[in-house]
C-alpha atoms as a PDB file:
ATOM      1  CA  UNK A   1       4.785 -12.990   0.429  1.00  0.00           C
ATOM      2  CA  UNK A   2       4.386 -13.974   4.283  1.00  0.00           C
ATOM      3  CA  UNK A   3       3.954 -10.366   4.918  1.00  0.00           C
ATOM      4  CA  UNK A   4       1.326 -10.101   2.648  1.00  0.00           C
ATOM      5  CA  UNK A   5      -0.223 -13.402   4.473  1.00  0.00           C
ATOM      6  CA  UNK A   6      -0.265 -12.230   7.932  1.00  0.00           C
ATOM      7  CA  UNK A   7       0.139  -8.300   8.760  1.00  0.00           C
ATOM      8  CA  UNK A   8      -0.608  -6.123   5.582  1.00  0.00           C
ATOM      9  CA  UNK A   9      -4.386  -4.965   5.652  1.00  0.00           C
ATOM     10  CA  UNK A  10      -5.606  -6.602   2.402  1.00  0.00           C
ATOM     11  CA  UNK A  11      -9.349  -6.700   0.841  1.00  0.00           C
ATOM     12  CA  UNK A  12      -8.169  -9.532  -1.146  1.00  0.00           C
ATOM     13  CA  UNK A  13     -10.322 -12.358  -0.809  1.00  0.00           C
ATOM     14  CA  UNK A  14      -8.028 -15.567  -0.651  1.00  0.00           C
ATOM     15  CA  UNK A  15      -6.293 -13.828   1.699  1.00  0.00           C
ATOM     16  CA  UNK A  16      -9.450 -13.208   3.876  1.00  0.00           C
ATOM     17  CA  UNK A  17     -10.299 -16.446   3.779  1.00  0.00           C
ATOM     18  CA  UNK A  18      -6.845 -18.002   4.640  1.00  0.00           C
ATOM     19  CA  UNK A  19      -6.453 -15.509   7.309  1.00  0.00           C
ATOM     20  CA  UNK A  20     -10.338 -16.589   8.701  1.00  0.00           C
ATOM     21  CA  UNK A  21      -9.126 -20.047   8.187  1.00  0.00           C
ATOM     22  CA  UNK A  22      -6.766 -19.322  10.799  1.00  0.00           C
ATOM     23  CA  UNK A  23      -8.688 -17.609  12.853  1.00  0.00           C
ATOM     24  CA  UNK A  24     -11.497 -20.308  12.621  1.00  0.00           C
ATOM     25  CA  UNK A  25      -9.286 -23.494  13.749  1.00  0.00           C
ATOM     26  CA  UNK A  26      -7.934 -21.750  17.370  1.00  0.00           C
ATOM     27  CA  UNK A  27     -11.694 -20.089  18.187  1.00  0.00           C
ATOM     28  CA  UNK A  28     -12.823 -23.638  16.870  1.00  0.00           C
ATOM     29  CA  UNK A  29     -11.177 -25.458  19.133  1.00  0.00           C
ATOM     30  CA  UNK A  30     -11.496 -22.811  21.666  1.00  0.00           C
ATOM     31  CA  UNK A  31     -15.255 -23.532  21.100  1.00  0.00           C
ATOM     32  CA  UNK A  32     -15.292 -27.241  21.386  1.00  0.00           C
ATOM     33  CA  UNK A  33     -13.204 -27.485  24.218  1.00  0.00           C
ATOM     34  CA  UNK A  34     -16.144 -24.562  26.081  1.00  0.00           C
ATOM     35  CA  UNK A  35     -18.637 -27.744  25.013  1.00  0.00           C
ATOM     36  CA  UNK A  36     -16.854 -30.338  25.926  1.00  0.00           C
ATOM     37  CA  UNK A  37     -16.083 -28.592  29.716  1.00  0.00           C
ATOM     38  CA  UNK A  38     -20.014 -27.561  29.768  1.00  0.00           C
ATOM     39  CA  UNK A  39     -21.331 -31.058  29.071  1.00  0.00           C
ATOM     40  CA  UNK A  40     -19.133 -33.728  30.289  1.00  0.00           C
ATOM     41  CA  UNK A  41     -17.854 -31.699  33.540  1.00  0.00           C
ATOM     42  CA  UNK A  42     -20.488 -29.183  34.553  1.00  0.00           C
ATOM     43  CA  UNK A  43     -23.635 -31.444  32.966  1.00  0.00           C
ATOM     44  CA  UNK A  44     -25.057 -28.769  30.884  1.00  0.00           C
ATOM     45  CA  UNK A  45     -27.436 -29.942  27.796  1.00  0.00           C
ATOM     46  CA  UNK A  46     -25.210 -30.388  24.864  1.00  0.00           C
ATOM     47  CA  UNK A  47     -27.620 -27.373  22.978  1.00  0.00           C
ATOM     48  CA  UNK A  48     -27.289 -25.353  25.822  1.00  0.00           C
ATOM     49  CA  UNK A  49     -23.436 -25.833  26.089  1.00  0.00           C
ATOM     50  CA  UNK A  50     -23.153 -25.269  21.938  1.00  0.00           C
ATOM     51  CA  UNK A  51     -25.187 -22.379  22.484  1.00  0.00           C
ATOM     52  CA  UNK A  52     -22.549 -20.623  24.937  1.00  0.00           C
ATOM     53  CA  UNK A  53     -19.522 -21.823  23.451  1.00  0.00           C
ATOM     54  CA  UNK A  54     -20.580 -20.488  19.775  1.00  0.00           C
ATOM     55  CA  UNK A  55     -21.814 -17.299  21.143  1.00  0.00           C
ATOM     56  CA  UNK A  56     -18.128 -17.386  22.794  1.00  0.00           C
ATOM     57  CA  UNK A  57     -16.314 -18.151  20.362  1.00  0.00           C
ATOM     58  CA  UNK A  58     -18.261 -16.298  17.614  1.00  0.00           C
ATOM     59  CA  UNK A  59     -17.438 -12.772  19.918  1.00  0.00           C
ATOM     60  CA  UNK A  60     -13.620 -14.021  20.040  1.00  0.00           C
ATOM     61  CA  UNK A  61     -13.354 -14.441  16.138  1.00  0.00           C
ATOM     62  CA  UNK A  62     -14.732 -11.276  15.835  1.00  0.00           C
ATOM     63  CA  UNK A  63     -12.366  -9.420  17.553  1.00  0.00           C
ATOM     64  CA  UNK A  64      -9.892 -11.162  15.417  1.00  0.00           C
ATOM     65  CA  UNK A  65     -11.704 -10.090  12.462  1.00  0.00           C
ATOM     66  CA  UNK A  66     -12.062  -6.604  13.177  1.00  0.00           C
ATOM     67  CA  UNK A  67      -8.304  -6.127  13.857  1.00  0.00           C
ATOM     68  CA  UNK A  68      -6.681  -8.842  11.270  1.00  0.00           C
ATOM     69  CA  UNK A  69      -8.775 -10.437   8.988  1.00  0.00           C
ATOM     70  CA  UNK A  70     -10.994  -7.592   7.360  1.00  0.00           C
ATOM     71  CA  UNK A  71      -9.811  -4.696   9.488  1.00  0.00           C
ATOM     72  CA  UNK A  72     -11.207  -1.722  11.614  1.00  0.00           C
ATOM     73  CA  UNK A  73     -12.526   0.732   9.387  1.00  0.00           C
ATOM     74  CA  UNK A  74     -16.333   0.977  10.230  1.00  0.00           C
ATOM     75  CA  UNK A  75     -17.025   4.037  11.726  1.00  0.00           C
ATOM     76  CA  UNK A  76     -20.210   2.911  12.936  1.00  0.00           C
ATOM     77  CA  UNK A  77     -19.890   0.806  15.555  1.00  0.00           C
ATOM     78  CA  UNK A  78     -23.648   0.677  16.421  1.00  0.00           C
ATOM     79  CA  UNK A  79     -24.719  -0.282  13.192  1.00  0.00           C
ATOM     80  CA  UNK A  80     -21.703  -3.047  12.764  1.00  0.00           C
ATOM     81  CA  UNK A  81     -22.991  -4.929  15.799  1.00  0.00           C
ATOM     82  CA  UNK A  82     -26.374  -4.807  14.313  1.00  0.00           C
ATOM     83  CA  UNK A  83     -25.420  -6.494  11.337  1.00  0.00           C
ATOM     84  CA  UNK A  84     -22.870  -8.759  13.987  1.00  0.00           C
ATOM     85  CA  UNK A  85     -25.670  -9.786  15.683  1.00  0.00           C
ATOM     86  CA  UNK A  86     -28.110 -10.621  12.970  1.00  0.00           C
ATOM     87  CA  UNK A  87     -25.071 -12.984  11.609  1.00  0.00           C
ATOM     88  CA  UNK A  88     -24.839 -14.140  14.955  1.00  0.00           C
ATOM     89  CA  UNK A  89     -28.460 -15.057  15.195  1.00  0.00           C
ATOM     90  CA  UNK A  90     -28.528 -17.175  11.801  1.00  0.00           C
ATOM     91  CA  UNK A  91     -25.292 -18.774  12.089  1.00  0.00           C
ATOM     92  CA  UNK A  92     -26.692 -20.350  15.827  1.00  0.00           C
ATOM     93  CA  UNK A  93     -29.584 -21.127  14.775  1.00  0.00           C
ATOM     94  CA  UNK A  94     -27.860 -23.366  11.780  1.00  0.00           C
ATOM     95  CA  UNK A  95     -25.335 -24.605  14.648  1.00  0.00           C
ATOM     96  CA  UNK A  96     -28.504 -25.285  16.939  1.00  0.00           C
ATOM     97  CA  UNK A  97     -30.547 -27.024  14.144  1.00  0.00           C
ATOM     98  CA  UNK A  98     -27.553 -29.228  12.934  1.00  0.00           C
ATOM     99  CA  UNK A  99     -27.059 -30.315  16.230  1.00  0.00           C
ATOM    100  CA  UNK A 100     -30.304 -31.306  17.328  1.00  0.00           C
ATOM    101  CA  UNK A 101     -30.706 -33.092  13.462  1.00  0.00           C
ATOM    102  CA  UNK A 102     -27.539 -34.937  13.786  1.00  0.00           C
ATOM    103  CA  UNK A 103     -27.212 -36.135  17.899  1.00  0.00           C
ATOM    104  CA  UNK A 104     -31.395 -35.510  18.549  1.00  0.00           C
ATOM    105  CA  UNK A 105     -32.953 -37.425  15.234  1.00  0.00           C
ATOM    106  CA  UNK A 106     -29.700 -39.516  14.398  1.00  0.00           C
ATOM    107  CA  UNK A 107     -28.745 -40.065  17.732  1.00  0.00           C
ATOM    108  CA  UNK A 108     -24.951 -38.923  16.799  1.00  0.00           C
ATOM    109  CA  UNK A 109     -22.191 -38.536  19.384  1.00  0.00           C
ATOM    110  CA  UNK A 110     -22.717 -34.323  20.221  1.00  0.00           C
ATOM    111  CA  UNK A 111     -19.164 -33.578  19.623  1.00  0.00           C
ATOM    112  CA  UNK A 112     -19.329 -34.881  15.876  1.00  0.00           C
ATOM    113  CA  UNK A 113     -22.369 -32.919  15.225  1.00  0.00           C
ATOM    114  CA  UNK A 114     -20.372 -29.746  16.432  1.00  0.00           C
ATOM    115  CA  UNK A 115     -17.805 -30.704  14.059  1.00  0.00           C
ATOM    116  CA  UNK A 116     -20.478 -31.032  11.141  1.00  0.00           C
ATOM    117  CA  UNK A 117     -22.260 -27.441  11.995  1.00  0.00           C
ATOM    118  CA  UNK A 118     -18.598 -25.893  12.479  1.00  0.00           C
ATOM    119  CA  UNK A 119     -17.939 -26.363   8.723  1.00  0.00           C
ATOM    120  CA  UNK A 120     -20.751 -25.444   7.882  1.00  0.00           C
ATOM    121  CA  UNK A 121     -21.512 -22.314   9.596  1.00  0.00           C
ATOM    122  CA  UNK A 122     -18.047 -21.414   8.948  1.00  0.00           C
ATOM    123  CA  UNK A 123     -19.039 -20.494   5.355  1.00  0.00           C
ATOM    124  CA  UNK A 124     -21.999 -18.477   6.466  1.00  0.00           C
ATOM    125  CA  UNK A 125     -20.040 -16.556   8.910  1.00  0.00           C
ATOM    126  CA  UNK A 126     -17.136 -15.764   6.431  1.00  0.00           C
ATOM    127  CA  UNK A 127     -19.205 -14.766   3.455  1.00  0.00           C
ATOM    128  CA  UNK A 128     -21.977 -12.959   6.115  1.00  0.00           C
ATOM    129  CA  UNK A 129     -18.913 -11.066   8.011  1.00  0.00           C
ATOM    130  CA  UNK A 130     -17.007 -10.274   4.454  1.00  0.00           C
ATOM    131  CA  UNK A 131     -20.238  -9.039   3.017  1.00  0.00           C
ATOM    132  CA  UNK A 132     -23.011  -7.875   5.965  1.00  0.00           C
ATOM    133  CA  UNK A 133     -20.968  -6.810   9.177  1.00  0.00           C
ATOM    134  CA  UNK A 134     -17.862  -5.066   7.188  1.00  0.00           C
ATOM    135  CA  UNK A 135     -19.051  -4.320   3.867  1.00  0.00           C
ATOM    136  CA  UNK A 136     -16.149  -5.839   1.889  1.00  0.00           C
ATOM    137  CA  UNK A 137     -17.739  -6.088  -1.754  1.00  0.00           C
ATOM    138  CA  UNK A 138     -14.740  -5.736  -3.806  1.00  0.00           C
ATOM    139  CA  UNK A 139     -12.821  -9.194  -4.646  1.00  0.00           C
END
């Protein structure tokens, strides 16, 4: 059963998910700590800062993607970073949005409103990687 988990290619989707789960809470908190450094130490603007650490942490996870969560078997690399990128595109912009909404209008704390988009773009970028970037229609 753990093998199943965590080496065996698999297109099944709880497994997916768990395994992007997994994936999401180190490149996570890979990703807050890359806004945390930006704004408190090198006084970067908090959507500037969440703008490099997603697009960091968003090429990290999908590296990890490619080789453990869906696997490598697009043979068109070109067109996979198309779709990548389009994913890319929409899932900052909903990080960039949420953040200005919750610290810009509500006046939140930026780190909390980092949390908030996290969750939710990580539903985006699962369902938009599982679908768009590798294809994966078959639960």
């Amino acid at each position: 059963m753990i093998k199943k988990f965590f080496k065996e290619n698999t297109t099944n989707l709880p497994i997916q998910f768990f395994r992007y789960g997994f994936v999401g809470i180190g490149v996570t908190l890979f990703d807050f700590s890359v806004l945390f450094v930006l704004t408190e130490f090198f006084g970067v603007y908090y959507l500037i800062s969440a703008a490099i650490a997603y697009l960091v942490g968003f090429f990290a996870n999908y590296l990890l993607c490619v080789y453990w969560v869906f696997g490598n078997q697009n043979k068109n690399k070109v067109a996979e970073m198309g779709r990548l990128s389009f994913v890319g595109i929409v899932g900052l912009v909903l990080t960039a949005l949420l953040m200005w909404f919750f610290t810009g209008y509500l006046g939140l704390y930026y780190m909390f409103s980092n949390l908030v988009a996290a969750m939710a773009v990580f539903f985006w970028n699962f369902f938009a990687r599982r679908h768009i970037v590798f294809g994966r229609f078959t639960y």
